[in-house]
N, C-alpha and C. Protein backbone atom coordinates (compact mmCIF):
# COMPACT_ATOMS: atom_id res chain seq x y z
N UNK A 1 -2.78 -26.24 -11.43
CA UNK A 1 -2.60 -25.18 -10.47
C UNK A 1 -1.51 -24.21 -10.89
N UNK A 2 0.08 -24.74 -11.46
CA UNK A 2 0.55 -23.57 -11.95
C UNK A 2 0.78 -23.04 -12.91
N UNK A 3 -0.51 -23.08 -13.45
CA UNK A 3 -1.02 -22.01 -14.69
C UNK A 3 -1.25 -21.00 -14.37
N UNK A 4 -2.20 -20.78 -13.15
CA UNK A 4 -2.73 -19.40 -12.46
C UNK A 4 -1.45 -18.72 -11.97
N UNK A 5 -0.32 -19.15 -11.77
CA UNK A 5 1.17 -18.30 -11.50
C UNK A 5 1.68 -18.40 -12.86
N UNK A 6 1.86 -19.25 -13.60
CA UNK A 6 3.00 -19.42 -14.79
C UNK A 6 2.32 -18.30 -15.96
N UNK A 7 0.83 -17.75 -16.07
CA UNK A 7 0.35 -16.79 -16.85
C UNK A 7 -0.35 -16.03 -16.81
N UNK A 8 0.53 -15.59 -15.50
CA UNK A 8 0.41 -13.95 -15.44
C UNK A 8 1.78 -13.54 -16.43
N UNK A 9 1.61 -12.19 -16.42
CA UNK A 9 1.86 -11.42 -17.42
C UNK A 9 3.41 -10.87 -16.96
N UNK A 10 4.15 -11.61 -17.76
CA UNK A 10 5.52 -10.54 -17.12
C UNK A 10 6.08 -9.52 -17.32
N UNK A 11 5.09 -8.62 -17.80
CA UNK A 11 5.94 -7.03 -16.82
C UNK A 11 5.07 -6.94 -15.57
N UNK A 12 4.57 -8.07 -14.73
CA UNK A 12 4.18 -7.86 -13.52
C UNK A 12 5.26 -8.37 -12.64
N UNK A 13 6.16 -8.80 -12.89
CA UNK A 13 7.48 -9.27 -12.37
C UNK A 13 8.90 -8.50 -13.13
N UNK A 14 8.41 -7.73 -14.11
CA UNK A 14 9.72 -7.42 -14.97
C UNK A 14 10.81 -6.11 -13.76
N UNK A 15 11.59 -6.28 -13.19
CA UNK A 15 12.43 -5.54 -12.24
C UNK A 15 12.60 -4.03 -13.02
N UNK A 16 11.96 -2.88 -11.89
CA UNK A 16 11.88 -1.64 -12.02
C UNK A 16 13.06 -0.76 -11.52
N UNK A 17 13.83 0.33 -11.37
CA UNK A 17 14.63 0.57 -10.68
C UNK A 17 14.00 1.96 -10.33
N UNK A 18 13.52 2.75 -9.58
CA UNK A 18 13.06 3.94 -8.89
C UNK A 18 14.04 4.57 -8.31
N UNK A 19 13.93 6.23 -8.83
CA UNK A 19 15.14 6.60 -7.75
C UNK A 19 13.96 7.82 -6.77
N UNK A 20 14.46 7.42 -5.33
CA UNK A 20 14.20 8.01 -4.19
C UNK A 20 14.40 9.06 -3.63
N UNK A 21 13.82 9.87 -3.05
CA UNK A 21 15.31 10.79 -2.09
C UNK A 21 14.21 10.80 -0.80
N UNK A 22 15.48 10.21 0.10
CA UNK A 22 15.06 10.15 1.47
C UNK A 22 15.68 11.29 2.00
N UNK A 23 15.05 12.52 2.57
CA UNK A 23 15.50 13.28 2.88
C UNK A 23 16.40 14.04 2.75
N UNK A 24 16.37 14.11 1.61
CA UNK A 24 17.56 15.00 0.52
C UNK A 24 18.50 13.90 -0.09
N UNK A 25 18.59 12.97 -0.04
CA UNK A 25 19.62 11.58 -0.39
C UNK A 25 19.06 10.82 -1.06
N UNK A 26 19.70 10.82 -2.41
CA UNK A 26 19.26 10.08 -3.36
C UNK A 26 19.54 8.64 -3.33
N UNK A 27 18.37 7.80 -3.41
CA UNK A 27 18.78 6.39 -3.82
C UNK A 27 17.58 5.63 -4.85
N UNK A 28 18.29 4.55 -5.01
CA UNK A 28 17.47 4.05 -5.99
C UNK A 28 16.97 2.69 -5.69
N UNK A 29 16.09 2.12 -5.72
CA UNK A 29 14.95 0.71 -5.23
C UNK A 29 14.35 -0.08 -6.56
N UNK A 30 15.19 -1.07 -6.47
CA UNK A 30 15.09 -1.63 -7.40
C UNK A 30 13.55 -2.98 -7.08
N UNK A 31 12.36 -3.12 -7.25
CA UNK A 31 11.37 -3.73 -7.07
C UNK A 31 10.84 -4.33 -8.26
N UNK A 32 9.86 -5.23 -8.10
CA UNK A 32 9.46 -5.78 -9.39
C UNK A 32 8.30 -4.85 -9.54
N UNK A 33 7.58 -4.94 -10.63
CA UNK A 33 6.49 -3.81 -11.18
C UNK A 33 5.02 -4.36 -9.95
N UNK A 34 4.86 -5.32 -9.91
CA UNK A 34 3.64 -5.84 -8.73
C UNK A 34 3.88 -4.79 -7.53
N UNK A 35 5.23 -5.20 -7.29
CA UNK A 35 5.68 -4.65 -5.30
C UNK A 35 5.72 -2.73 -5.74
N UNK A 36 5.93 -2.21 -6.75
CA UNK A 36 5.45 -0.81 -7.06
C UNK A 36 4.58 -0.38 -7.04
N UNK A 37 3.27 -1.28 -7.81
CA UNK A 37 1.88 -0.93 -7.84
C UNK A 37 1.55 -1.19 -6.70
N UNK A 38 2.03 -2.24 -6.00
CA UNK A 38 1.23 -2.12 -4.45
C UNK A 38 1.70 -1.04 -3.61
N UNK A 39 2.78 -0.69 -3.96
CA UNK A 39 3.36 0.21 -2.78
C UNK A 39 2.67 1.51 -3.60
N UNK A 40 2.27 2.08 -4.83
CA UNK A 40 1.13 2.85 -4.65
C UNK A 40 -0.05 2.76 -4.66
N UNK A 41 -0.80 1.69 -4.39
CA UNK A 41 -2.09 0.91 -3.48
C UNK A 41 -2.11 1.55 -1.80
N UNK A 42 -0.53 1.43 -1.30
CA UNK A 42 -0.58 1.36 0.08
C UNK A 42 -0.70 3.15 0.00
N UNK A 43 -0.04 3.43 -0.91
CA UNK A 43 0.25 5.49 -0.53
C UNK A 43 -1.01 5.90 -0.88
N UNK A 44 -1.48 5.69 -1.33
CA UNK A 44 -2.89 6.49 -1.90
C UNK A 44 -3.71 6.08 -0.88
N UNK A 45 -4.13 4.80 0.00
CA UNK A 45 -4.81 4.95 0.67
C UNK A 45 -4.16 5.31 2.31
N UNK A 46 -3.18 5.82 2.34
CA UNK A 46 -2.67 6.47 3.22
C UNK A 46 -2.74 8.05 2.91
N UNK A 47 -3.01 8.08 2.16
CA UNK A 47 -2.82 9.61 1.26
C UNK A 47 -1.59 10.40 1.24
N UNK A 48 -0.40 9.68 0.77
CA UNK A 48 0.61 9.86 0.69
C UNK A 48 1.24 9.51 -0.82
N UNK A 49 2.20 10.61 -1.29
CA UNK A 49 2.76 9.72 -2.50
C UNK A 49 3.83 8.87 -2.27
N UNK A 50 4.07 7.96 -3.24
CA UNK A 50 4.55 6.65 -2.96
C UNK A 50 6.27 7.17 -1.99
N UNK A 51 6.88 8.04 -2.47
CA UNK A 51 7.97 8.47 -2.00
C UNK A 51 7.98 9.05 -0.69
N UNK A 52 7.04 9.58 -0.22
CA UNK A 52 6.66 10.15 1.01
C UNK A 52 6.30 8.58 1.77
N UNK A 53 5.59 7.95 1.34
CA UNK A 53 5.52 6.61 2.15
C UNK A 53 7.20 5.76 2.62
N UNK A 54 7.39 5.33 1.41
CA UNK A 54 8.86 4.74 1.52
C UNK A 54 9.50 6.18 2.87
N UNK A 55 10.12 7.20 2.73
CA UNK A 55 10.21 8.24 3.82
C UNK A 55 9.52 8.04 5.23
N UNK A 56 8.66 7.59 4.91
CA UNK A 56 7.81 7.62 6.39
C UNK A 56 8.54 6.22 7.19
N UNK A 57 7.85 4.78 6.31
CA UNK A 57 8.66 3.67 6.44
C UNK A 57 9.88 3.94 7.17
N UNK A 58 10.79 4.21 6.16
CA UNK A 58 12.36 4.49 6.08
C UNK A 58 12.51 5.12 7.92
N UNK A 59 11.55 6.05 8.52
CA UNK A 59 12.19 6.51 9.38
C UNK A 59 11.45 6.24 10.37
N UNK A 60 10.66 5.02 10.25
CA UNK A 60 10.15 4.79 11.54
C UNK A 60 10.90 3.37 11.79
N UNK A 61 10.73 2.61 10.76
CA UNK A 61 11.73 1.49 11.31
C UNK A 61 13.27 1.63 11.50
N UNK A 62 13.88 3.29 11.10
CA UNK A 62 15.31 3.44 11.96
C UNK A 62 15.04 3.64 13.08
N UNK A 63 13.63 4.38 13.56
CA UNK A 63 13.77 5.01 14.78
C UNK A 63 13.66 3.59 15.94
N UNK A 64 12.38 2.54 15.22
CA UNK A 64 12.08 1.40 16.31
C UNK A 64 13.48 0.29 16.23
N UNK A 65 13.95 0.35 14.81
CA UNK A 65 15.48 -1.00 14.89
C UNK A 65 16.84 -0.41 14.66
N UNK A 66 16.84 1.06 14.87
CA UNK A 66 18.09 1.57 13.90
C UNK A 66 18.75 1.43 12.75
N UNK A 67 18.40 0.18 12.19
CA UNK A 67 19.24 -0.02 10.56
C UNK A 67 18.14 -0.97 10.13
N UNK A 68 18.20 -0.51 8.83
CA UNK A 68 17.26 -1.34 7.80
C UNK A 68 18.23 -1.92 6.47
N UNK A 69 18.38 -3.18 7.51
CA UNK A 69 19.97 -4.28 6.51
C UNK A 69 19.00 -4.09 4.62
N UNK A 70 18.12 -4.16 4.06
CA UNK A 70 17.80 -4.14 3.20
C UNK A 70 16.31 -3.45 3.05
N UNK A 71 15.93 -2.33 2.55
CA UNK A 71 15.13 -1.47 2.55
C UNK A 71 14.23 -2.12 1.17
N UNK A 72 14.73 -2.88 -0.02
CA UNK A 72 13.90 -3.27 -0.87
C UNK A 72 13.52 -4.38 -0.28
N UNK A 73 13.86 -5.55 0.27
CA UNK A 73 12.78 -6.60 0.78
C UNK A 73 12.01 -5.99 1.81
N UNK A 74 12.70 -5.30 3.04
CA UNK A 74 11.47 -4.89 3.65
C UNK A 74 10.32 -4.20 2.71
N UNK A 75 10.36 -3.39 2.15
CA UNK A 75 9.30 -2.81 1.36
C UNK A 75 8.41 -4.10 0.44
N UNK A 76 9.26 -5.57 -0.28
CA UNK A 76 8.25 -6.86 -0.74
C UNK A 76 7.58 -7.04 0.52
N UNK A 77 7.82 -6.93 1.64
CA UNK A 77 7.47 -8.07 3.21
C UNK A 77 6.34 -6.95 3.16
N UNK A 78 6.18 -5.47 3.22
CA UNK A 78 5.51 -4.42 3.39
C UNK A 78 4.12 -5.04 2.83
N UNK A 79 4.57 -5.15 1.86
CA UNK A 79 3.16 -5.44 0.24
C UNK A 79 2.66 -6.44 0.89
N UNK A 80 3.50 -7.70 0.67
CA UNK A 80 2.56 -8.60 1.08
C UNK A 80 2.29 -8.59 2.38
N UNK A 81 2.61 -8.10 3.75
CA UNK A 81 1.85 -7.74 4.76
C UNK A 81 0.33 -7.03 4.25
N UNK A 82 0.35 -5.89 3.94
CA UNK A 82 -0.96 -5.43 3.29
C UNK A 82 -1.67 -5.91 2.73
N UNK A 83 -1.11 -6.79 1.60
CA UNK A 83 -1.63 -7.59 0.66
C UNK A 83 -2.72 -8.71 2.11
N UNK A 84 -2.53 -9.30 2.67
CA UNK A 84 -2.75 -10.27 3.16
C UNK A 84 -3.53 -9.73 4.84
N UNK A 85 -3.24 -8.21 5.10
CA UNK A 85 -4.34 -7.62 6.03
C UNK A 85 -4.92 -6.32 5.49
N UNK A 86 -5.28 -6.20 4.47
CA UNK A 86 -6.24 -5.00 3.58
C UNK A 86 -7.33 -4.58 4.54
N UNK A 87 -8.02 -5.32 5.22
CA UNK A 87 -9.26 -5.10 6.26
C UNK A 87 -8.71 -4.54 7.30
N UNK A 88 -7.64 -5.34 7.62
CA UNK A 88 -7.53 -4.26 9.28
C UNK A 88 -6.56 -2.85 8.83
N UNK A 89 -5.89 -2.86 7.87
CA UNK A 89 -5.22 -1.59 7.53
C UNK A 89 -6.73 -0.85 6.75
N UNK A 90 -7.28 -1.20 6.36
CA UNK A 90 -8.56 0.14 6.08
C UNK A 90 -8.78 0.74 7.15
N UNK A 91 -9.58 -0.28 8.26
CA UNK A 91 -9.88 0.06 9.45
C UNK A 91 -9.16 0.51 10.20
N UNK A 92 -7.79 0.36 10.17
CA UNK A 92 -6.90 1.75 10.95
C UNK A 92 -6.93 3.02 10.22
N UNK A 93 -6.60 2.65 8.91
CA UNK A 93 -6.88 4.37 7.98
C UNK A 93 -8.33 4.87 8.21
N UNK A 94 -8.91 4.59 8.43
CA UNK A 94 -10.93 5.30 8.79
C UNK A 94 -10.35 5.61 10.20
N UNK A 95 -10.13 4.74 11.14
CA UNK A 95 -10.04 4.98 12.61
C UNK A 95 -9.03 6.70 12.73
N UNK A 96 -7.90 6.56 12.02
CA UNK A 96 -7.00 7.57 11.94
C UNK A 96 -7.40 8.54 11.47
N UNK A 97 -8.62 8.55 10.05
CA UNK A 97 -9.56 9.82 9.63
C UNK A 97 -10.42 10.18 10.84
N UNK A 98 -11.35 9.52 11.09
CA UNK A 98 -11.69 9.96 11.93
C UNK A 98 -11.27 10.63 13.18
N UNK A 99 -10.21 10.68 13.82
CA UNK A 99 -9.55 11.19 14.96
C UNK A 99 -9.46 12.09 14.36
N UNK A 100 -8.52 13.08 13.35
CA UNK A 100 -8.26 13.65 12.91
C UNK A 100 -9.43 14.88 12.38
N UNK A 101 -10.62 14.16 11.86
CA UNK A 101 -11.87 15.17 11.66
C UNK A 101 -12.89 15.60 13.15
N UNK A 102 -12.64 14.54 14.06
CA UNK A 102 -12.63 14.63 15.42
C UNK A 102 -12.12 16.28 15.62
N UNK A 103 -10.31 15.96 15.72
CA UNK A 103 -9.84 17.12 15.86
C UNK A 103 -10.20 18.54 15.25
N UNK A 104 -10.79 18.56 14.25
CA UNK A 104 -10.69 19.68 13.07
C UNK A 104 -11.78 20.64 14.31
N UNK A 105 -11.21 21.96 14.29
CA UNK A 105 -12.57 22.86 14.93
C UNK A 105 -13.62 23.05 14.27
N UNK A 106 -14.99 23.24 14.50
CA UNK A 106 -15.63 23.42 14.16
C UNK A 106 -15.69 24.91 13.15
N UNK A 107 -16.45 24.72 12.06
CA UNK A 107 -16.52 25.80 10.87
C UNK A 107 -17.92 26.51 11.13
């Protein structure tokens, strides 16, 4: 059994450092190369780039907890949340297109 973990490939774990800017403020997020590629898995099918996501994140969980004690694990917990509900986050992204083309006036 841990063969299927022990060989995978490590620059899928090799630690990345990204620099950010949240709203004009630069920082930098240090993630492993997996929790990157997923977090642009999650932006693209949000249709967002990955930095605009982290931004979005970033300011909805100040607005619902006020402080985010560590912004790089929340963002691992992010992935594998997604990772592990891919079906019902599609089905909110279609549900959310649709409202939205709902809205559009007619051409």
């Amino acid at each position: 059994m841990c063969r299927i973990f022990t060989s995978q490939d490590p620059a899928t774990y090799a630690a990345e450092t990204r620099a950010v800017r949240l709203h004009g403020h630069a920082t930098s997020i240090r993630l492993e190369a997996a929790f990157w590629a997923t977090l642009e898995q999650i932006a693209a099918a949000e249709g967002l780039t990955v930095t605009r996501f982290i931004t979005v994140l970033h300011d909805e969980i100040l607005a619902r907890h006020g402080d985010i004690p560590n912004l790089a694990s929340f963002l691992r917990v992010t992935c594998m949340h997604w990772l592990r509900n891919q079906d019902a986050h599609a089905q909110e992204v279609a549900r959310r297109q649709a409202i939205r083309e709902t809205a559009l006036p007619a051409a």
